[in-house]
Every structure is written in structure tokens, then in C-alpha cells.
C-alpha atoms as a PDB file:
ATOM      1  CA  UNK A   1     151.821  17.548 209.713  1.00  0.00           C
ATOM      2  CA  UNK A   2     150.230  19.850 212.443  1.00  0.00           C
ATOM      3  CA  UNK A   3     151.076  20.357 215.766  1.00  0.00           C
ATOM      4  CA  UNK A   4     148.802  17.303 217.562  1.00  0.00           C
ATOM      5  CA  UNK A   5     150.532  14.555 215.110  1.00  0.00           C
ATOM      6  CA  UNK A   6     153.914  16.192 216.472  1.00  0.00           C
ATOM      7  CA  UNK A   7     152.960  15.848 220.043  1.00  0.00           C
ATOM      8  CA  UNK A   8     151.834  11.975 219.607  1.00  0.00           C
ATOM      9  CA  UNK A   9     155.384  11.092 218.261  1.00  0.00           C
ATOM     10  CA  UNK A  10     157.373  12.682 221.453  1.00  0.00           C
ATOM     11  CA  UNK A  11     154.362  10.878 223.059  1.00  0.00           C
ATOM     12  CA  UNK A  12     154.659   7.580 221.374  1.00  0.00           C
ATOM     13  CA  UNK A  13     158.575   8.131 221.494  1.00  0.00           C
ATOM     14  CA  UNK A  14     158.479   8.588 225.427  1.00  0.00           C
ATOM     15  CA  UNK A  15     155.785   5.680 226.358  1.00  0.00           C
ATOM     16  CA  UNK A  16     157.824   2.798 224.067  1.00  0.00           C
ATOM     17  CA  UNK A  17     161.003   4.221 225.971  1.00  0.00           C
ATOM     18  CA  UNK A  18     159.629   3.552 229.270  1.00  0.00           C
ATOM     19  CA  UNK A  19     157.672   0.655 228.507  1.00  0.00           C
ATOM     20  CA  UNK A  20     160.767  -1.149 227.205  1.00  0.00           C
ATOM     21  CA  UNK A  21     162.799   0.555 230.434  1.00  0.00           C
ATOM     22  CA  UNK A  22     164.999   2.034 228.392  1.00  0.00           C
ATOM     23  CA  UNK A  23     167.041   5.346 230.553  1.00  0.00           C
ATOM     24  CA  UNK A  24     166.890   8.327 228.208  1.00  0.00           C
ATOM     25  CA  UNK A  25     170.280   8.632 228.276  1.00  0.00           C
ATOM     26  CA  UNK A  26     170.406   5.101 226.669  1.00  0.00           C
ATOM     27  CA  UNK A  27     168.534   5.827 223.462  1.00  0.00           C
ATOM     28  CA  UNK A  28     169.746   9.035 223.034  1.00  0.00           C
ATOM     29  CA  UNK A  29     172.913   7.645 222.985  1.00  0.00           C
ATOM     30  CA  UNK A  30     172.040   4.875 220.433  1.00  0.00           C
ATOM     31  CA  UNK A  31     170.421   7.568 217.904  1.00  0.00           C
ATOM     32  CA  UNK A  32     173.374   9.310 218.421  1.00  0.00           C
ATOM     33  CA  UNK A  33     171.586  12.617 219.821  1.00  0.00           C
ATOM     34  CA  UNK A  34     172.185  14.616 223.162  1.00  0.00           C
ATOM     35  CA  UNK A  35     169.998  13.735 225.840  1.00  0.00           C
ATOM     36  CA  UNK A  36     168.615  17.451 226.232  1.00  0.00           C
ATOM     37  CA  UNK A  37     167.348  16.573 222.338  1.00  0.00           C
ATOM     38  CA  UNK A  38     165.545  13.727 223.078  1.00  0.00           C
ATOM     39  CA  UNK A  39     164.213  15.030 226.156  1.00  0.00           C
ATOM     40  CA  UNK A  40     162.811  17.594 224.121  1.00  0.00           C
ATOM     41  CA  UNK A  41     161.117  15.603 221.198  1.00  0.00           C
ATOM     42  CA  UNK A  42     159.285  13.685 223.735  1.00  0.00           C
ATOM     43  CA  UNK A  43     157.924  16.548 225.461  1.00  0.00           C
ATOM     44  CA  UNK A  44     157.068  18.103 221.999  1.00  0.00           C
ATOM     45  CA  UNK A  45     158.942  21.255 222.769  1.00  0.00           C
ATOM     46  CA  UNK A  46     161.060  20.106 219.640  1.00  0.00           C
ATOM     47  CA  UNK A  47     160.439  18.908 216.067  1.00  0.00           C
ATOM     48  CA  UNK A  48     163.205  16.283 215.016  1.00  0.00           C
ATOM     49  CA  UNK A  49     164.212  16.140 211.829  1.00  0.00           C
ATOM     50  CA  UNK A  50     163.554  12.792 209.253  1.00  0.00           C
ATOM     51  CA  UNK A  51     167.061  10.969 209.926  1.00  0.00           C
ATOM     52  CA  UNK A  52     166.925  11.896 213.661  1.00  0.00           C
ATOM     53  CA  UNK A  53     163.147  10.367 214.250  1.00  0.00           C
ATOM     54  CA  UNK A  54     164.160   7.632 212.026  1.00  0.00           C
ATOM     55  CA  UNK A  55     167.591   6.759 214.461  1.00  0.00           C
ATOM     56  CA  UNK A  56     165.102   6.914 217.129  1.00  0.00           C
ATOM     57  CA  UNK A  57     162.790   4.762 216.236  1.00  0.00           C
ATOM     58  CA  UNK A  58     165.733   2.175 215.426  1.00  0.00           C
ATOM     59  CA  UNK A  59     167.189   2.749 218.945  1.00  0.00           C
ATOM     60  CA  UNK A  60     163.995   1.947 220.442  1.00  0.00           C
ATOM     61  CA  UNK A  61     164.564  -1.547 218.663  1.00  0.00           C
ATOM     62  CA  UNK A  62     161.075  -0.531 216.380  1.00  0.00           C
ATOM     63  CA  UNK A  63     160.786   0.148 212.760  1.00  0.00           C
ATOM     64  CA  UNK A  64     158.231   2.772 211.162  1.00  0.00           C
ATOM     65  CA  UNK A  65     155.748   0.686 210.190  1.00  0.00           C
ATOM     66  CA  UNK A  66     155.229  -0.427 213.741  1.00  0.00           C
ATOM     67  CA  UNK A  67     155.899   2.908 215.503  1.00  0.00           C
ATOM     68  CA  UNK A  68     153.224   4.633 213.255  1.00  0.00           C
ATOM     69  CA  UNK A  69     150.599   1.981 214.084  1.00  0.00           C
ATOM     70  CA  UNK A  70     147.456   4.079 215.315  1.00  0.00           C
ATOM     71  CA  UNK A  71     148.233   7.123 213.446  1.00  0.00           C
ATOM     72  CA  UNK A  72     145.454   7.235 211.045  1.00  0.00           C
ATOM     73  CA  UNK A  73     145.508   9.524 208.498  1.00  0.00           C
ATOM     74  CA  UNK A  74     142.314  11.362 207.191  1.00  0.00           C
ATOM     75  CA  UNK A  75     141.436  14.014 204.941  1.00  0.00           C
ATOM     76  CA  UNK A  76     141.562  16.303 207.915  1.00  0.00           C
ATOM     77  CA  UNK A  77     145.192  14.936 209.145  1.00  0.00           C
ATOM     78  CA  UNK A  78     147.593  13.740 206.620  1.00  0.00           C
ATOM     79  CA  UNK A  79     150.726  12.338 207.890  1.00  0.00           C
ATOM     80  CA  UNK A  80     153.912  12.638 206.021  1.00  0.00           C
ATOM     81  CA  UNK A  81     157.658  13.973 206.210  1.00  0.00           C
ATOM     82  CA  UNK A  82     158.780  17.253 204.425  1.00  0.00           C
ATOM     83  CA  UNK A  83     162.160  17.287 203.413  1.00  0.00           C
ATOM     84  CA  UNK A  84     163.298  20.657 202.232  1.00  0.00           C
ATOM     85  CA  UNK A  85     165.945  21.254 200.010  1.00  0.00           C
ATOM     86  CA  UNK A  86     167.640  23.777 202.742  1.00  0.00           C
ATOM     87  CA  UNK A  87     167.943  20.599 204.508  1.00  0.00           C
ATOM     88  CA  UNK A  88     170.198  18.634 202.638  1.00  0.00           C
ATOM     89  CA  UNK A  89     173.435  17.811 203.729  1.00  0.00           C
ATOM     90  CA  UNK A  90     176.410  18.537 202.116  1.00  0.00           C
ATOM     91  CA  UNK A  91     178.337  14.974 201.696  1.00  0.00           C
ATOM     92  CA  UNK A  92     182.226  14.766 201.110  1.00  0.00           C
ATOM     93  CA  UNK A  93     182.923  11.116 198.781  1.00  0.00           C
ATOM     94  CA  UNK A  94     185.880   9.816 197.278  1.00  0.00           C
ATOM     95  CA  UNK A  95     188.419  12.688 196.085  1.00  0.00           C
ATOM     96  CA  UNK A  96     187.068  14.136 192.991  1.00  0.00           C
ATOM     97  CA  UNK A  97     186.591  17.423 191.474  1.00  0.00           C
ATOM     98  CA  UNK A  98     182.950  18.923 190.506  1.00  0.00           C
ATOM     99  CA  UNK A  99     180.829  16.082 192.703  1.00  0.00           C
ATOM    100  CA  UNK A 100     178.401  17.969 194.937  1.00  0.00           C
ATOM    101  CA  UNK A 101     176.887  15.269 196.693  1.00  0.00           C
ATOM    102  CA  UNK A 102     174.198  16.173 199.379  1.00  0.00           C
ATOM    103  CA  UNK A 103     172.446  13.810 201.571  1.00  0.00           C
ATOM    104  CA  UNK A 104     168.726  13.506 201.407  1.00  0.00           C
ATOM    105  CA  UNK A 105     167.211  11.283 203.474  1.00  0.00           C
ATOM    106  CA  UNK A 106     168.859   7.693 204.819  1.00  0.00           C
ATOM    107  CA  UNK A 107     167.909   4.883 206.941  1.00  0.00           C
ATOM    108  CA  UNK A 108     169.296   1.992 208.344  1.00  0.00           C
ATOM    109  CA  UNK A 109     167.321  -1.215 208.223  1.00  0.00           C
ATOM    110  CA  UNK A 110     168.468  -4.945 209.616  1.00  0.00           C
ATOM    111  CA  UNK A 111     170.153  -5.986 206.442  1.00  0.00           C
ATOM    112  CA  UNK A 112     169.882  -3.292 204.258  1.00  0.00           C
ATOM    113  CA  UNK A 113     170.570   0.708 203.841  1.00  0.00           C
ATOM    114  CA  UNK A 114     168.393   3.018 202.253  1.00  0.00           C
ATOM    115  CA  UNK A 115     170.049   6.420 200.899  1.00  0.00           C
ATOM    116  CA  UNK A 116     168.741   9.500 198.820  1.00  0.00           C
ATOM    117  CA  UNK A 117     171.347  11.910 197.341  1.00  0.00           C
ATOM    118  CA  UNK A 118     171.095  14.810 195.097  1.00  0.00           C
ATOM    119  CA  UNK A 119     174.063  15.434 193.094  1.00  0.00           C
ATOM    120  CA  UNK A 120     175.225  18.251 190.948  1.00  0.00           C
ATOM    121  CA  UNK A 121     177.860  17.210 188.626  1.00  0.00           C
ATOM    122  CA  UNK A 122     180.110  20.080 187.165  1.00  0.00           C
ATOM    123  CA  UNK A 123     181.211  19.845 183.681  1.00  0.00           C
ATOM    124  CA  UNK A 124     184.467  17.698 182.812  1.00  0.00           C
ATOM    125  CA  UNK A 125     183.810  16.761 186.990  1.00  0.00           C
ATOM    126  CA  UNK A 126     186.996  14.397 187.518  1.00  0.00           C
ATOM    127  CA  UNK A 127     186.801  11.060 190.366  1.00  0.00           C
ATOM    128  CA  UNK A 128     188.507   7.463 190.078  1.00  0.00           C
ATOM    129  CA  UNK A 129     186.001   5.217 189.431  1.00  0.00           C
ATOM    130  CA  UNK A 130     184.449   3.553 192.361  1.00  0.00           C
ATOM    131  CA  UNK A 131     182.474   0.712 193.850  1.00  0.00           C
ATOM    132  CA  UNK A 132     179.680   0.579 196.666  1.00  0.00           C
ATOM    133  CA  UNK A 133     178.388  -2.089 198.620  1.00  0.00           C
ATOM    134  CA  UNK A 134     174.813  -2.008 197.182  1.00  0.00           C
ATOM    135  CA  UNK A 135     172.743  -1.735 194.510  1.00  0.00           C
ATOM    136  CA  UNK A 136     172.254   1.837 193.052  1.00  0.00           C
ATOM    137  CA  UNK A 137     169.451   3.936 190.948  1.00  0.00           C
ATOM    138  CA  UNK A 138     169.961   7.268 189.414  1.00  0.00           C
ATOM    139  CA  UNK A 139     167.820   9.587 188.067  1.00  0.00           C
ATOM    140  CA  UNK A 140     168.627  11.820 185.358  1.00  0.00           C
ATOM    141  CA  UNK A 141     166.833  15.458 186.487  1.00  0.00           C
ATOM    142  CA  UNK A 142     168.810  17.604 184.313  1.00  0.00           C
ATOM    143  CA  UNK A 143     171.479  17.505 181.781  1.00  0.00           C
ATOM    144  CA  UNK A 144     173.028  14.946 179.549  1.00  0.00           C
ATOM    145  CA  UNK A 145     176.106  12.267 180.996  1.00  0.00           C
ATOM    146  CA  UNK A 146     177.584   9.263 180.183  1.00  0.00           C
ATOM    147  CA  UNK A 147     177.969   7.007 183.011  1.00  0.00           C
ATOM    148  CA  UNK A 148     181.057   4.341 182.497  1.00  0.00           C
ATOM    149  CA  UNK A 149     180.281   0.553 184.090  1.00  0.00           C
ATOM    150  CA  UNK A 150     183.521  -1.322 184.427  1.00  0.00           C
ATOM    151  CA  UNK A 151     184.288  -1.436 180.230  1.00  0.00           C
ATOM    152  CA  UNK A 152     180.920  -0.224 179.066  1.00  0.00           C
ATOM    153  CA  UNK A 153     179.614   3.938 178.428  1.00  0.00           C
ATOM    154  CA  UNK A 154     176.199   4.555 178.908  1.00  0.00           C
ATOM    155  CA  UNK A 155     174.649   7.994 177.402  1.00  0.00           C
ATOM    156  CA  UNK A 156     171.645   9.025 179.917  1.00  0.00           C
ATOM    157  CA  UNK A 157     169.454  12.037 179.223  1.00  0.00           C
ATOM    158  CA  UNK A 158     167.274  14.244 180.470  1.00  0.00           C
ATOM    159  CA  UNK A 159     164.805  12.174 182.182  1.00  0.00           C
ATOM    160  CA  UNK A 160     166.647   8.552 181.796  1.00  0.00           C
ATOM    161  CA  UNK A 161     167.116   6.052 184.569  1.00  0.00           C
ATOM    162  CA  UNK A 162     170.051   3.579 185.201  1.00  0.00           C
ATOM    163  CA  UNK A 163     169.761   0.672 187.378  1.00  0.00           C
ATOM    164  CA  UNK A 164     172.906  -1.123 188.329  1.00  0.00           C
ATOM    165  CA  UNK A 165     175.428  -3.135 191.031  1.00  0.00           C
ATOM    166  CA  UNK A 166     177.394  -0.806 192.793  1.00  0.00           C
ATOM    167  CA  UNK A 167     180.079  -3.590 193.337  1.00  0.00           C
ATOM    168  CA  UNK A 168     180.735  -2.912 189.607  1.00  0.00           C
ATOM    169  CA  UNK A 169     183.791  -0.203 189.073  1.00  0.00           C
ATOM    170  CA  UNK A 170     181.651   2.950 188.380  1.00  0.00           C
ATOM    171  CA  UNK A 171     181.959   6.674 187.630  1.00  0.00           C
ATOM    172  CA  UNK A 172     179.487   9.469 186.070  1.00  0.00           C
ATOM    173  CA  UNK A 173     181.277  11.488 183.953  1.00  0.00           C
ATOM    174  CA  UNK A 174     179.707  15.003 182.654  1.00  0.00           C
ATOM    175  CA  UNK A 175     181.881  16.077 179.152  1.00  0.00           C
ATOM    176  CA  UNK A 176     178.584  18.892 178.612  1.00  0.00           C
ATOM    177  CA  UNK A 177     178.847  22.577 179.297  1.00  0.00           C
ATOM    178  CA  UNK A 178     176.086  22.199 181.773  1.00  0.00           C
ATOM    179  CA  UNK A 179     175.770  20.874 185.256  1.00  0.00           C
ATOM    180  CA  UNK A 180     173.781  18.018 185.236  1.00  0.00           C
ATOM    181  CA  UNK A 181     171.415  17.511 188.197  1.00  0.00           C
ATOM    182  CA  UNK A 182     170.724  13.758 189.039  1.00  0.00           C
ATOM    183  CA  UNK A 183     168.772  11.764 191.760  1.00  0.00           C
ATOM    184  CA  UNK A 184     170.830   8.786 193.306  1.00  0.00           C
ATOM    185  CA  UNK A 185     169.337   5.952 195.391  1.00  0.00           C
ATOM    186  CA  UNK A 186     171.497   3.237 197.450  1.00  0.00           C
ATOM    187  CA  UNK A 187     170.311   0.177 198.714  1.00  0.00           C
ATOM    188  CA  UNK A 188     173.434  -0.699 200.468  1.00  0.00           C
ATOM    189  CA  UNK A 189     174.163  -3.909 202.110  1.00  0.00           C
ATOM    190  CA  UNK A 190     174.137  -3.759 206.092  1.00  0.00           C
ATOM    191  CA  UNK A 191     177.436  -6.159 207.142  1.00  0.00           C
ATOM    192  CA  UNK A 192     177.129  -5.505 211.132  1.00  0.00           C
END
């Protein structure tokens, strides 16, 4: 993305805000972000990152699809977010032993939560099983692991996919010698 797309968000960000006569103090407090860091994104002194524009955009009561309307990409100007690996979050679960969860990307729609974690799972890696409000997708990236549903073990490999109810007592479980690298995707359900 190059520096004039970066500009029209603050832009965008600052013209909806007044439009709507929102206080800055207002949204920034809704996104959960200091004033001075909102101030700054709209003045384009400041490039916020993917969950930050995304809180935004949701405290301006707007969702993507509508705040991107007029960006137009070309083959000149491609719009898109990076996401680099540095970025990820580190996220603490349930009390286990050898789950490295970290936090991808996430966003919060009306009724439903979208959520992107990386995980490394340590050999013989130890949790209770658990349950999540959602539906859930992981992606096998690297290793082999058998993933217990309730009564049932599932082998995945290398490459497989498993689609499932999170509601459903659930826990991966890694018996290799290797860590096993795997994609997970929530779609949880929103219950404001």
C-alpha cells in the first residue's frame, strides 16, 4: 500500500468522524485506542495496524466493505493489508503445556467473530479438552497430530484440514517428536 492510500484512510477515517459528529475522544475510546493515536492516523502521521483500523472502522458504526467504497484498486495501486509474522501476538488460552498460540488477525462483526491464529504445538503438549463458542477450521502446515472430538481421534497430516463445532469437547494432541505448525480459524458467535 503506498503512502497516498495511507493518507485517504486517516482522511476517510476523519471526514466519517465528523460527518457522523462523533468527538475524537468518543471513537477512540470505542476502538479502544488513545486519543493522541487516533489523532494521528487521521492526520496520516501514523500507520495503524490491521486490528486497530478494523476497531475503527467498527466504532465509526461502518464495516469495510463500506469504508473502502471509492478506493479503487489498479495495476498501479493495489490495496491490501500485510500482516507480518513479527506482528503476531502472543495469546495465553486455557492452562496447558506446549500451546503457543499467537493472534493473527481478528474482527468483530454484528453476530459473528472472525479469528486467525497460528499455533505451534510442542510434542506430548498437555491441555483439558475444551469448547468454543463457534465454529472452527484448522490447517495442518507442518507435522502430524491427532485431534480428539468428544469420543472420536482424528489423524491429520501434513497438509490436512478439519472442519468442526467448537461447542464439541476438543483438544489437539501432538504424540510426534516434532512441533507441529497449524493454522486455526474461529468463527465465533457474537452474544452482546
Amino acid at each position: 500500500m503506498q503512502e497516498t492510500e495511507l493518507n485517504l484512510i486517516g482522511k476517510r477515517m476523519k471526514d466519517l468522524r465528523v460527518a457522523k459528529e462523533y468527538k475524537l475522544t468518543e471513537i477512540a475510546q470505542k476502538a479502544s485506542v488513545s486519543k493522541g493515536l487516533l489523532s494521528k492516523i487521521e492526520n496520516g502521521r501514523t500507520i495503524p495496524s490491521v486490528p486497530v483500523l478494523l476497531s475503527l472502522i467498527h466504532a465509526l458504526g461502518e464495516n469495510p466493505s463500506t469504508f473502502f467504497e471509492g478506493f479503487k484498486a489498479n495495476q498501479e495501486n493495489t490495496f491490501y493489508f500485510l500482516i507480518k509474522k513479527n506482528d503476531y501476538k502472543p495469546e495465553l488460552k486455557e492452562d496447558s503445556v506446549g500451546f503457543n498460540y499467537f493472534s493473527v488477525f481478528s474482527q468483530v462483526f454484528n453476530d459473528i467473530v472472525f479469528k486467525v491464529c497460528y499455533l505451534e504445538l510442542e510434542p506430548e503438549a498437555k491441555r483439558d479438552m475444551v469448547s468454543t463458542d463457534g465454529m472452527e477450521f484448522i490447517f495442518l502446515i507442518e507435522g502430524n497430530i491427532k485431534y480428539r472430538l468428544k469420543d472420536e481421534t482424528i489423524e491429520l497430516n501434513e497438509g490436512d484440514s478439519l472442519f468442526f463445532d467448537g461447542r464439541v469437547p476438543h483438544v489437539k494432541l501432538n504424540p510426534g517428536v516434532q512441533k507441529a505448525k497449524i493454522l486455526v480459524i474461529y468463527l465465533l458467535f457474537n452474544h452482546n
